[in-house]
C-alpha atoms as a PDB file:
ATOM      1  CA  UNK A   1       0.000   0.000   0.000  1.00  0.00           C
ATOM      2  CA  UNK A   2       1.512   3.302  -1.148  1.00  0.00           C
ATOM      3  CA  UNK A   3      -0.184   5.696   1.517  1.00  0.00           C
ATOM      4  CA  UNK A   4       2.984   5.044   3.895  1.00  0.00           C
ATOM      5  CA  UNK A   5       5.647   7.516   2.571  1.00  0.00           C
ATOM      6  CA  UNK A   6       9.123   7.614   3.498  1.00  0.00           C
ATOM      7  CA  UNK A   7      10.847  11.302   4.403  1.00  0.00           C
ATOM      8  CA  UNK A   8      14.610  11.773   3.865  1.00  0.00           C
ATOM      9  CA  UNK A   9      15.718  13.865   6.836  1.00  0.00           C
ATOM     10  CA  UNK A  10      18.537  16.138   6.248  1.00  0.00           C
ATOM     11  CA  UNK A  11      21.974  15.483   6.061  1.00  0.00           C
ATOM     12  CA  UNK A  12      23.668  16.376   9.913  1.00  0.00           C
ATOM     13  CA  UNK A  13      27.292  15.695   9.416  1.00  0.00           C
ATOM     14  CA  UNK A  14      29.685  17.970   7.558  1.00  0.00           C
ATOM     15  CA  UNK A  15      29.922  16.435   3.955  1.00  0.00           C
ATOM     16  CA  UNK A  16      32.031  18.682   1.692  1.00  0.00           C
ATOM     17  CA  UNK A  17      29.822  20.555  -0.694  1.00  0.00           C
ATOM     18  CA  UNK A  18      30.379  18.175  -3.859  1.00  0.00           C
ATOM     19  CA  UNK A  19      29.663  14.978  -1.499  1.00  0.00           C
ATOM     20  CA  UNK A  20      26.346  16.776  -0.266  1.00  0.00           C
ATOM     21  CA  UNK A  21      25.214  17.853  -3.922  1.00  0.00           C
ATOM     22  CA  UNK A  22      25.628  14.343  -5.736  1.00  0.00           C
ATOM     23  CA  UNK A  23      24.091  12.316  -2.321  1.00  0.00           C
ATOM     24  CA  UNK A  24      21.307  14.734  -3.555  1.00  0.00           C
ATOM     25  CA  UNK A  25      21.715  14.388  -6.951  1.00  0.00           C
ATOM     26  CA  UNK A  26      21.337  10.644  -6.686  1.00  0.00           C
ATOM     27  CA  UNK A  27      18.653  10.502  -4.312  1.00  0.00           C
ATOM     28  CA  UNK A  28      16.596  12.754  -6.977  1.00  0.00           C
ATOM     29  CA  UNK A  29      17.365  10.243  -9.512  1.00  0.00           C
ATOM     30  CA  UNK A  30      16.671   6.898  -7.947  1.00  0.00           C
ATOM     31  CA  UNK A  31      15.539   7.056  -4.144  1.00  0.00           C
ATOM     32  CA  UNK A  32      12.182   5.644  -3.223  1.00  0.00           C
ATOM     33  CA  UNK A  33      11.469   8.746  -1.451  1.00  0.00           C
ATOM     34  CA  UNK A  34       8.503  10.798  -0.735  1.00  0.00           C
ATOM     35  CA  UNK A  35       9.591  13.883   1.157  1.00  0.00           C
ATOM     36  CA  UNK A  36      13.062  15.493   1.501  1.00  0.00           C
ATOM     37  CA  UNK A  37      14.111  17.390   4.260  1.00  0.00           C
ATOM     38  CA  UNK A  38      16.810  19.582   3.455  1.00  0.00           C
ATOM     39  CA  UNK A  39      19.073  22.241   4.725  1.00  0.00           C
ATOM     40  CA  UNK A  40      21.374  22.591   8.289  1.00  0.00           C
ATOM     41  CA  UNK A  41      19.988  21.811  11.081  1.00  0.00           C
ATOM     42  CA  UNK A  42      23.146  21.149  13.807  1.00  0.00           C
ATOM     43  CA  UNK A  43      25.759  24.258  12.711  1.00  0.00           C
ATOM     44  CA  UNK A  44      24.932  27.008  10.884  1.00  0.00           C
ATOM     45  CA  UNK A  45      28.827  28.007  10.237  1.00  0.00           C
ATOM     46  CA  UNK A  46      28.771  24.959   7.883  1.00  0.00           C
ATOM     47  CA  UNK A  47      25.573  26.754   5.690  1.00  0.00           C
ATOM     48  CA  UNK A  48      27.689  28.709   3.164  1.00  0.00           C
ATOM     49  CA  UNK A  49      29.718  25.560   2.225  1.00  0.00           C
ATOM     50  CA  UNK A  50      26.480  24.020   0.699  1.00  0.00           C
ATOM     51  CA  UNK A  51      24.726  27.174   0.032  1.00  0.00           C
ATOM     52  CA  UNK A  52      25.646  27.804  -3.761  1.00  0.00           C
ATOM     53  CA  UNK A  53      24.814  24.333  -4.424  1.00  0.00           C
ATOM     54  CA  UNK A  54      21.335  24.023  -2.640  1.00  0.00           C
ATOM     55  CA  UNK A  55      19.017  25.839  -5.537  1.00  0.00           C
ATOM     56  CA  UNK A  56      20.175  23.336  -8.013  1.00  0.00           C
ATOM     57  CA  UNK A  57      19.825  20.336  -5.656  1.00  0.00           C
ATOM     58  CA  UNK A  58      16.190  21.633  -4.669  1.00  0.00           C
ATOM     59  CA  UNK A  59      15.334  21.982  -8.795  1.00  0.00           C
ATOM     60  CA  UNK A  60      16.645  18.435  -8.953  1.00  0.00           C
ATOM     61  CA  UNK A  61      15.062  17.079  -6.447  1.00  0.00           C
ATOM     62  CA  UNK A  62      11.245  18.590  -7.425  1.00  0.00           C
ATOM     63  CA  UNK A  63      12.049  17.612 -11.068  1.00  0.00           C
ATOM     64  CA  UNK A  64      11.899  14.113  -9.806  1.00  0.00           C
ATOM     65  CA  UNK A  65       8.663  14.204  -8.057  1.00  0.00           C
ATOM     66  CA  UNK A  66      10.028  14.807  -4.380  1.00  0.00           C
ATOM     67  CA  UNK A  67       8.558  17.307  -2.091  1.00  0.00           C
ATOM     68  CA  UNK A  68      10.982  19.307  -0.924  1.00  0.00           C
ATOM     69  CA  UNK A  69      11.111  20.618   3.052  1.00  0.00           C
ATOM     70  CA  UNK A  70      13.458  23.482   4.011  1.00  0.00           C
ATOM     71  CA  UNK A  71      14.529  22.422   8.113  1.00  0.00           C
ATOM     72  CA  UNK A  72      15.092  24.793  10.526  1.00  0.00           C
ATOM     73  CA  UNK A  73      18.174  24.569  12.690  1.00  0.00           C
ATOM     74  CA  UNK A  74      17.508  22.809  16.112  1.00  0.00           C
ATOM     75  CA  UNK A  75      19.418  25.218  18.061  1.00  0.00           C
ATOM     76  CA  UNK A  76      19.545  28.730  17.114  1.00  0.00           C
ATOM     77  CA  UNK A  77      21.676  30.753  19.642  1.00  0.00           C
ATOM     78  CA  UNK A  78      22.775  33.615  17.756  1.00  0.00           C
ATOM     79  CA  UNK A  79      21.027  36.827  15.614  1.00  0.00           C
ATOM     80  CA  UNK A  80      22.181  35.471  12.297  1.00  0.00           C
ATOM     81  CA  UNK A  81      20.875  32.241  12.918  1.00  0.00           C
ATOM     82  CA  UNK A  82      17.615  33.444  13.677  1.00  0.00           C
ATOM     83  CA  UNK A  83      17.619  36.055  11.570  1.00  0.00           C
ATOM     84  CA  UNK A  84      18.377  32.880   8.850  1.00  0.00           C
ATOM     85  CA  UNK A  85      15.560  30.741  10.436  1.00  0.00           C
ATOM     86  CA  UNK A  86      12.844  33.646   9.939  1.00  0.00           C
ATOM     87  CA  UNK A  87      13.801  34.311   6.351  1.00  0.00           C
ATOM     88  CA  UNK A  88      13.109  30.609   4.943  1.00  0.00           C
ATOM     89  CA  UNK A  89       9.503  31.438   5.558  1.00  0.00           C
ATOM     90  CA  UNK A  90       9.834  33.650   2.821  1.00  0.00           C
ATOM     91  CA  UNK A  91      10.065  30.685  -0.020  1.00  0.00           C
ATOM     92  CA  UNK A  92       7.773  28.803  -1.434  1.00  0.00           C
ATOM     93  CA  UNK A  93       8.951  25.641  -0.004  1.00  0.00           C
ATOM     94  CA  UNK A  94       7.003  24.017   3.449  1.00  0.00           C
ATOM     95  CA  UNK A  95       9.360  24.496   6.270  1.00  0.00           C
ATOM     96  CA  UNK A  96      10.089  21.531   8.529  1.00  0.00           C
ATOM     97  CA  UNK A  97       9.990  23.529  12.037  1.00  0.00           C
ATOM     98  CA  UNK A  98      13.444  22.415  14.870  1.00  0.00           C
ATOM     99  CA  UNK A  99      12.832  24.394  17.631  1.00  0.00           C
ATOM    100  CA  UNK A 100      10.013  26.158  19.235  1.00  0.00           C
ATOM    101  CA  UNK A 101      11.411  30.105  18.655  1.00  0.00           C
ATOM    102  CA  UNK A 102       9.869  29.148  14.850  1.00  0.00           C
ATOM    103  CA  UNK A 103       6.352  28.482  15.565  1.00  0.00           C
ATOM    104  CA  UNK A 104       5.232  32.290  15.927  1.00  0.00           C
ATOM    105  CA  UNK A 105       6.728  32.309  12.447  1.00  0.00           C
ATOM    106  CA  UNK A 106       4.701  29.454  10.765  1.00  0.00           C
ATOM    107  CA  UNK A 107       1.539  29.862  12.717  1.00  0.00           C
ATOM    108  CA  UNK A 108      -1.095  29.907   9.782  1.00  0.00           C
ATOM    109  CA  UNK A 109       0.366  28.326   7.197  1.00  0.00           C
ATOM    110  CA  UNK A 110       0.979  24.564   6.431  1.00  0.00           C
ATOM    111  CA  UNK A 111       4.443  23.037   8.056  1.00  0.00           C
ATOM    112  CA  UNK A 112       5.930  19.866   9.218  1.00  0.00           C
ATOM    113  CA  UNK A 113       7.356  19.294  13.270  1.00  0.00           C
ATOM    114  CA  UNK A 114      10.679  17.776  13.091  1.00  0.00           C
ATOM    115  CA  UNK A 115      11.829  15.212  15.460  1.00  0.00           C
ATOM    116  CA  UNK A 116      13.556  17.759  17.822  1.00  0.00           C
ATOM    117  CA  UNK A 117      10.647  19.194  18.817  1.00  0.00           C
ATOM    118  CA  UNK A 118       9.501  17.673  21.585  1.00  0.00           C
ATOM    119  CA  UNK A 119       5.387  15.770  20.908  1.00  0.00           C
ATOM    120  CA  UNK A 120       5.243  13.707  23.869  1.00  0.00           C
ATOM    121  CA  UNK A 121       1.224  13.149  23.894  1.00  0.00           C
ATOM    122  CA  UNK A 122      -1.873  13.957  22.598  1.00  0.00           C
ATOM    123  CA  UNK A 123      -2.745  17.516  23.683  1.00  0.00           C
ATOM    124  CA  UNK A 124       0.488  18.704  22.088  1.00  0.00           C
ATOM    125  CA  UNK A 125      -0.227  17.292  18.796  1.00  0.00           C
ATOM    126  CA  UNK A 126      -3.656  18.764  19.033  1.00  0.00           C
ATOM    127  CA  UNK A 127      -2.564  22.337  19.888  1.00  0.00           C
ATOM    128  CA  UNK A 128       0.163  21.901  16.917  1.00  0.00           C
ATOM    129  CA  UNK A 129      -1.832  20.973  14.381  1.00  0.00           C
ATOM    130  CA  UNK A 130      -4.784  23.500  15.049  1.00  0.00           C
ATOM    131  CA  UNK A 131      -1.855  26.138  13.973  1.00  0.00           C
ATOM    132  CA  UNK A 132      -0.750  24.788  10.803  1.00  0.00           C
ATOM    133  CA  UNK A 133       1.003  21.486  11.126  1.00  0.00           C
ATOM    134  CA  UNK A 134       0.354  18.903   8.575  1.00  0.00           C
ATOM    135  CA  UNK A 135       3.541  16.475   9.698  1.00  0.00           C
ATOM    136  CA  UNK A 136       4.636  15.678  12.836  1.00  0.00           C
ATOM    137  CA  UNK A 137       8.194  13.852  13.093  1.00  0.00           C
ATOM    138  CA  UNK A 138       7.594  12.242  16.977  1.00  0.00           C
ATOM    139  CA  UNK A 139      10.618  12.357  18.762  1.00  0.00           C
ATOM    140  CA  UNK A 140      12.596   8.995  18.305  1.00  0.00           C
ATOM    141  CA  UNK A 141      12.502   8.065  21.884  1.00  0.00           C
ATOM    142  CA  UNK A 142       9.156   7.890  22.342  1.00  0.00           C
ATOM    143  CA  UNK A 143       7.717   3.665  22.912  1.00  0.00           C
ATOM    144  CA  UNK A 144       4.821   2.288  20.756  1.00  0.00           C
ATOM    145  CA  UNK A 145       2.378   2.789  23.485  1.00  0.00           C
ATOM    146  CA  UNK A 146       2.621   6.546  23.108  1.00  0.00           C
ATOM    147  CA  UNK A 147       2.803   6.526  19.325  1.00  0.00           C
ATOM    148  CA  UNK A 148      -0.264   4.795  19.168  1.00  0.00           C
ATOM    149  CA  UNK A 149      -1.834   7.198  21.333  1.00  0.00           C
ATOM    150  CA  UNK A 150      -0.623  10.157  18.972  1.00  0.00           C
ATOM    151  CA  UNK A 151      -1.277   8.588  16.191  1.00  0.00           C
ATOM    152  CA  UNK A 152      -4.691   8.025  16.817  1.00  0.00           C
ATOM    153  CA  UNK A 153      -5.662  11.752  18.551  1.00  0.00           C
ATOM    154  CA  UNK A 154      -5.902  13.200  14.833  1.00  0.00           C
ATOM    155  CA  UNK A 155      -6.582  10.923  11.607  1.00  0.00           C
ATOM    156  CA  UNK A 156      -5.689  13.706   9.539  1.00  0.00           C
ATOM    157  CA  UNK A 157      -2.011  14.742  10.254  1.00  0.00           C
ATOM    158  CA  UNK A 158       0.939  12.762   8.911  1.00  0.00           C
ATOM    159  CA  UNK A 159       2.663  11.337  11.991  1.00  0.00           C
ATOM    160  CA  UNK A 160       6.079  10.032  10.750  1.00  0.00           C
ATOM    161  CA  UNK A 161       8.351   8.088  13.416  1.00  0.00           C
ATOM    162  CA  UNK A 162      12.631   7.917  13.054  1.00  0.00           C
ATOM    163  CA  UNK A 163      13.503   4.467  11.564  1.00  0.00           C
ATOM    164  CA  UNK A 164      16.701   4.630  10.150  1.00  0.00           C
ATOM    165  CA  UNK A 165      20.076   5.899  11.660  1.00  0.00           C
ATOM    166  CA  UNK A 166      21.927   6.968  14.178  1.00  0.00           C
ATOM    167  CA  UNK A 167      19.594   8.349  16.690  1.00  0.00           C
ATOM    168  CA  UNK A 168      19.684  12.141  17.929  1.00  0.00           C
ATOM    169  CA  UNK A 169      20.059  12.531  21.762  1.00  0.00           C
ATOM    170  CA  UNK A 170      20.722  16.016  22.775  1.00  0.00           C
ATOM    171  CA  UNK A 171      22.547  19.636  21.214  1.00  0.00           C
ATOM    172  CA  UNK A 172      24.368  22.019  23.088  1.00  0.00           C
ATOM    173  CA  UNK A 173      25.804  25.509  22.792  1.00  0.00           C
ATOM    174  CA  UNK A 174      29.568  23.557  22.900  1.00  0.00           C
ATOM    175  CA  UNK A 175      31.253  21.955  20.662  1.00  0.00           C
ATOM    176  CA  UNK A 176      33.080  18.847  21.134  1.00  0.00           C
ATOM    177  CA  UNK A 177      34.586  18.248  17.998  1.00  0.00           C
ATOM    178  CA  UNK A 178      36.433  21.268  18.562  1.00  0.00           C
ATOM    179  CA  UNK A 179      37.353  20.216  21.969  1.00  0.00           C
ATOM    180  CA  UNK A 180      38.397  17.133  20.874  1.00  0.00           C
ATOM    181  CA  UNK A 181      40.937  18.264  18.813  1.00  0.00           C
ATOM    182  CA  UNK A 182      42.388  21.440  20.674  1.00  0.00           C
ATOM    183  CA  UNK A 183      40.253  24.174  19.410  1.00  0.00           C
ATOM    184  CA  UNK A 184      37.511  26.362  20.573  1.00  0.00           C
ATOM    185  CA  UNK A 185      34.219  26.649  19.095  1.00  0.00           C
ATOM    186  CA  UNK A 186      34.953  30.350  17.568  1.00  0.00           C
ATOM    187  CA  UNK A 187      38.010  28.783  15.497  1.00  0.00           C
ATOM    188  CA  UNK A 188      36.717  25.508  15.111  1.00  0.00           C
ATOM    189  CA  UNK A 189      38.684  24.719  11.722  1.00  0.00           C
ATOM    190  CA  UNK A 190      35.552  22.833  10.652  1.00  0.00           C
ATOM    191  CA  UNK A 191      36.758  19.620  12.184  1.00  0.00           C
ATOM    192  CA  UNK A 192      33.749  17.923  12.066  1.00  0.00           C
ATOM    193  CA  UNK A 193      34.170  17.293   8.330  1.00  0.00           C
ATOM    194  CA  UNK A 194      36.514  14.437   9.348  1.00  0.00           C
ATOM    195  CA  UNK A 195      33.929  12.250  10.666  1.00  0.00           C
ATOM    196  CA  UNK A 196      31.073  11.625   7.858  1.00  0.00           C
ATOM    197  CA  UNK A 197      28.850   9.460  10.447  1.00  0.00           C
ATOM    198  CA  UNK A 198      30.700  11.050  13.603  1.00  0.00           C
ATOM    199  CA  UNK A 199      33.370  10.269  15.574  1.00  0.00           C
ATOM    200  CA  UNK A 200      32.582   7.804  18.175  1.00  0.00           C
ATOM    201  CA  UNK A 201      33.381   8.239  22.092  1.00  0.00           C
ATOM    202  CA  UNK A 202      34.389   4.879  23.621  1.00  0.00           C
ATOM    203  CA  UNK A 203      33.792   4.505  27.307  1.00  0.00           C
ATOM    204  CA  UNK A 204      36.351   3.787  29.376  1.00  0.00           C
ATOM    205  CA  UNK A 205      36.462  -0.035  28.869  1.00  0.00           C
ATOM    206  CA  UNK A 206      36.861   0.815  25.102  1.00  0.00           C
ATOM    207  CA  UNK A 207      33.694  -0.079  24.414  1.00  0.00           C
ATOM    208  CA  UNK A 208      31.756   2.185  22.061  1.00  0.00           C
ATOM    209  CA  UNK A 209      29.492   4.401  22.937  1.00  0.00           C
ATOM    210  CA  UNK A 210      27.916   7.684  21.606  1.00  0.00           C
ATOM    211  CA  UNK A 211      28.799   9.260  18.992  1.00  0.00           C
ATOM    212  CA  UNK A 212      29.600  12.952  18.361  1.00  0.00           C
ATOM    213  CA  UNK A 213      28.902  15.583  15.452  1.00  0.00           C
ATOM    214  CA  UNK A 214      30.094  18.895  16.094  1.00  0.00           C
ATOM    215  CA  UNK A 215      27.462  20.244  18.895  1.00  0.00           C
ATOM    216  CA  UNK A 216      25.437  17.121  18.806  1.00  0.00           C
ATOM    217  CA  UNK A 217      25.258  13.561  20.207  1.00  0.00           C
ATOM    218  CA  UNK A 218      24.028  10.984  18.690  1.00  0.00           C
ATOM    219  CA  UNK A 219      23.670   6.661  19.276  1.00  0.00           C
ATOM    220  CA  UNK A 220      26.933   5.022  18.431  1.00  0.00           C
ATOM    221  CA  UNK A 221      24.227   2.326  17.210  1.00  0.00           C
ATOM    222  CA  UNK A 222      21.521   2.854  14.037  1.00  0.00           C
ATOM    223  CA  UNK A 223      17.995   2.843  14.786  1.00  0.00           C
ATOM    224  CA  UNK A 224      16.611   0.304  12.337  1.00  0.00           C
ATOM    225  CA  UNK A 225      12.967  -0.727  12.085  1.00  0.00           C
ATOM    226  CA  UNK A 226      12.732  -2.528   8.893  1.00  0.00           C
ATOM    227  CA  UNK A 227      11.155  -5.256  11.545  1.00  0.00           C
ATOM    228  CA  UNK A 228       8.663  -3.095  13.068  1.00  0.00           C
ATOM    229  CA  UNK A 229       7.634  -0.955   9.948  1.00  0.00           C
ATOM    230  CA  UNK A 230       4.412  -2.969   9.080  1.00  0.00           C
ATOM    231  CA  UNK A 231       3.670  -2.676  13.189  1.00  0.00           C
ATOM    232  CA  UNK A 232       4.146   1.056  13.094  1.00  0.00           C
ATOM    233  CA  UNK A 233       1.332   0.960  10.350  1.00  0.00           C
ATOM    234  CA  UNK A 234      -1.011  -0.741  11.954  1.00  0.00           C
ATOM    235  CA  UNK A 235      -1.332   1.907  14.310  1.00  0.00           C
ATOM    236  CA  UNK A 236      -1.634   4.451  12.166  1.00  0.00           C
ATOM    237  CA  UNK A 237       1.694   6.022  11.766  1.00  0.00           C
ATOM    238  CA  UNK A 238       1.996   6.997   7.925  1.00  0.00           C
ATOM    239  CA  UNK A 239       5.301   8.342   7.182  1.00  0.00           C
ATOM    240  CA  UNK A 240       8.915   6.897   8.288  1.00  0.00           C
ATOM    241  CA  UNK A 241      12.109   8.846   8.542  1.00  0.00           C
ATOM    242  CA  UNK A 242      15.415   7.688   6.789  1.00  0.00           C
ATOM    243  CA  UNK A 243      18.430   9.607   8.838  1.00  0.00           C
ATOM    244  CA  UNK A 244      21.300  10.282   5.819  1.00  0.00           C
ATOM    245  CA  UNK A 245      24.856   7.931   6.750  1.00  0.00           C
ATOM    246  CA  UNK A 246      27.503   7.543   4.405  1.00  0.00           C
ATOM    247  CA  UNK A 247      25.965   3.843   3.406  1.00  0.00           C
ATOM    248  CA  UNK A 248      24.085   3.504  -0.178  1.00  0.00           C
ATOM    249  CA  UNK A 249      20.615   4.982   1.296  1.00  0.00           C
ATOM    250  CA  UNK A 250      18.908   4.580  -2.124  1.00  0.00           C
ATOM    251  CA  UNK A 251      19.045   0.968  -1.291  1.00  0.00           C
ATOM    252  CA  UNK A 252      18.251   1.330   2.163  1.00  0.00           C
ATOM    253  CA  UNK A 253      15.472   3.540   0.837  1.00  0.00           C
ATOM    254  CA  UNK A 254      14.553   0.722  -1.324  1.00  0.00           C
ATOM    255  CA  UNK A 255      13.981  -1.826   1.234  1.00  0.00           C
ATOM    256  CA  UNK A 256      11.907   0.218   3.688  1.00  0.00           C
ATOM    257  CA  UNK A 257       9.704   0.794   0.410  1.00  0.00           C
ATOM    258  CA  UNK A 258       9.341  -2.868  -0.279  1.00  0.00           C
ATOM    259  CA  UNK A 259       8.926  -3.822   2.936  1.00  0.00           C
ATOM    260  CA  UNK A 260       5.880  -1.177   3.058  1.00  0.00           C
ATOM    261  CA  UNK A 261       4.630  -2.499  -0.275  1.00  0.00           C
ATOM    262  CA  UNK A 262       4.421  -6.225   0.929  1.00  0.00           C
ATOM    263  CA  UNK A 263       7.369  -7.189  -2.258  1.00  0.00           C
ATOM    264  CA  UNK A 264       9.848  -8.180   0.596  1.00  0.00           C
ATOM    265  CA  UNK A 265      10.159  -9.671   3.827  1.00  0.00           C
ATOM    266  CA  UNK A 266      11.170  -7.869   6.517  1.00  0.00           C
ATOM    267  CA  UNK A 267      13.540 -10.297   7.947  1.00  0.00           C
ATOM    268  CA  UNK A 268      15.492 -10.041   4.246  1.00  0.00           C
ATOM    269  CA  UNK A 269      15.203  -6.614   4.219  1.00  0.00           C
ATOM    270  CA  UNK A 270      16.820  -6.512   7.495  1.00  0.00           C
ATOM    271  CA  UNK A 271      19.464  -8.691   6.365  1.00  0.00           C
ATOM    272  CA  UNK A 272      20.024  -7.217   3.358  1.00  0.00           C
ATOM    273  CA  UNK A 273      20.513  -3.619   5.388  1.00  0.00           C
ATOM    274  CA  UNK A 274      23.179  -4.986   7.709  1.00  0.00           C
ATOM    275  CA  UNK A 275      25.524  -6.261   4.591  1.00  0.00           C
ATOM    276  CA  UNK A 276      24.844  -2.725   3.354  1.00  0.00           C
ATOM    277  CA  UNK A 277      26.147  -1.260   6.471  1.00  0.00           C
ATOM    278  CA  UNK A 278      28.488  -4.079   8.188  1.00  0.00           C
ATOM    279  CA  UNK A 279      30.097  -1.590  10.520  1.00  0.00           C
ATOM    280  CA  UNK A 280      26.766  -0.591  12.098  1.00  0.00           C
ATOM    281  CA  UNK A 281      25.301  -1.886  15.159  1.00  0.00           C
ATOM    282  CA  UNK A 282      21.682  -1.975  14.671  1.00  0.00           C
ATOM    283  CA  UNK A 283      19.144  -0.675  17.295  1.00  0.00           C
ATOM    284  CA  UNK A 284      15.286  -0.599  18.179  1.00  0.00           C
ATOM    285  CA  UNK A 285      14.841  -0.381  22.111  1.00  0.00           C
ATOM    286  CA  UNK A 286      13.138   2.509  22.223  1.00  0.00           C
ATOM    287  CA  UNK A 287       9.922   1.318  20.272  1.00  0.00           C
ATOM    288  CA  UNK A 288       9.745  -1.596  22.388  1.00  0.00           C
ATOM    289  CA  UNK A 289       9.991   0.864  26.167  1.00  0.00           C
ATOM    290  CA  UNK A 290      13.536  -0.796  26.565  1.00  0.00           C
ATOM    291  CA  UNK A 291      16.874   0.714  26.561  1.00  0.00           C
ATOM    292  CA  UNK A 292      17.562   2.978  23.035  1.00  0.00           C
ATOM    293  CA  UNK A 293      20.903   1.132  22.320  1.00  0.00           C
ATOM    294  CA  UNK A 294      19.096  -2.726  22.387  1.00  0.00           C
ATOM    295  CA  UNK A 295      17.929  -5.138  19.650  1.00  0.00           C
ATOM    296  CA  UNK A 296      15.144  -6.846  20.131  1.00  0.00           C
END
């Protein structure tokens, strides 16, 4: 059944500007995907490396038949970056809101909640929706229980749940990938762009752990619910989120669509997704109420 749609979220690691455009560039020409969530979301110093490349990625992407979203970042701190935040409103495109300051900006008009805004229940969704949302990304911590509950408050709103990648855990006004190597956050030297899926913290029994991007943490592991995906439809969610790693996502892409479309079964397409990305751990506990790094 084609009424489940898959969003791309947007890319949050530093990718030089040529890697970002042709992930783009292929994703237009042979993804699987629905919706495309674009723009940066973690560090707004790394917006002009990508920004003379982003109109013809967008016209790429729209030729193809994807909607495009423009995302807000999650943490805006400074006057430029709101300043930046209130001035995508100004497009035609539907903007995919990342923090609260925003929603006195899209009140009225039709937007999408991203996943760092936080929809923990029903009355939330409610008030949301009655100013304009038409998607709501549900935070990916949030157990089936509660997404059930959401998901059935309002038949009419797209709720979309994370399912692929590593999962976001918190943002902060630091940054530790300067601190990491030696630098401050003024003079970072961009060192983030030598991680492509972040760099991973080990504990102190070597044993990996989180992983960091610049002034985010994320899971060391990947949120995969190629398993669940049917599940998640049966209680009404209708849209799943792909998170953007350096593995071939127009074949993850692939699988999560034929796994919606009844062509594959999920324990292949599970299979299939860990050859594609052998150095991943794979992850689901949060669905099931149980720890967010488990498998079960």
């Amino acid at each position: 059944m084609r009424s489940t749609t898959l969003t791309l979220g947007p890319v949050l690691f530093n990718w030089p500007a040529d890697r970002w455009r042709d992930f783009y560039f292929r994703i237009a020409d042979e993804a699987q995907i629905d919706h495309v969530c674009i723009g940066e979301v973690v560090c707004s110093k790394r917006q002009p490396f990508f920004a003379d490349v982003l109109p013809n990625v967008i016209e790429r992407l729209e030729r193809a038949g994807k909607e495009v979203l423009l995302s807000s970042l999650v943490l805006p701190t400074l006057r430029r970056e709101v300043h930046h935040d209130a001035e995508l409103i100004n497009g035609r495109h539907m903007i995919e809101v990342n923090d609260a300051s925003m929603l006195p900006l899209v009140a009225g008009r039709p937007h999408a909640i991203g996943p760092f805004v936080n929809v923990y229940n029903e009355g939330t969704l409610g008030f949301l929706v009655s100013r304009g949302a038409r998607l709501v990304a549900l935070p990916p911590e949030l157990p089936r229980s509660s997404i059930e509950a959401i998901a059935s408050a309002i038949p009419d709103v797209t709720i979309e749940v994370w399912a692929f990648g590593r999962t976001p855990l918190a943002m902060s006004a630091r940054c530790y990938h300067a601190r990491l190597h030696g630098h401050s956050k003024d003079s970072c030297q961009f060192v983030c762009d030598q991680d492509t899926d972040g760099a991973i913290v080990e504990t102190l029994d070597d044993e990996p752990f989180l992983v960091v991007n610049g002034v985010q943490t994320l899971s060391h592991t990947f949120c995969n619910l190629l398993k669940d995906a049917s599940d998640l439809v049966s209680i009404g969610v209708s849209s799943l989120r792909l998170s953007p790693h350096t593995c071939d996502m127009v074949v993850i892409s692939q699988l999560f669509r034929d796994v919606l479309d009844g062509r594959l079964d999920a324990d292949d397409a599970f299979l299939r997704s860990r050859d594609l990305c052998s150095s991943a751990t794979f992850s689901n506990g949060f669905i099931h109420g149980a720890a967010g790094a488990l498998y079960l």
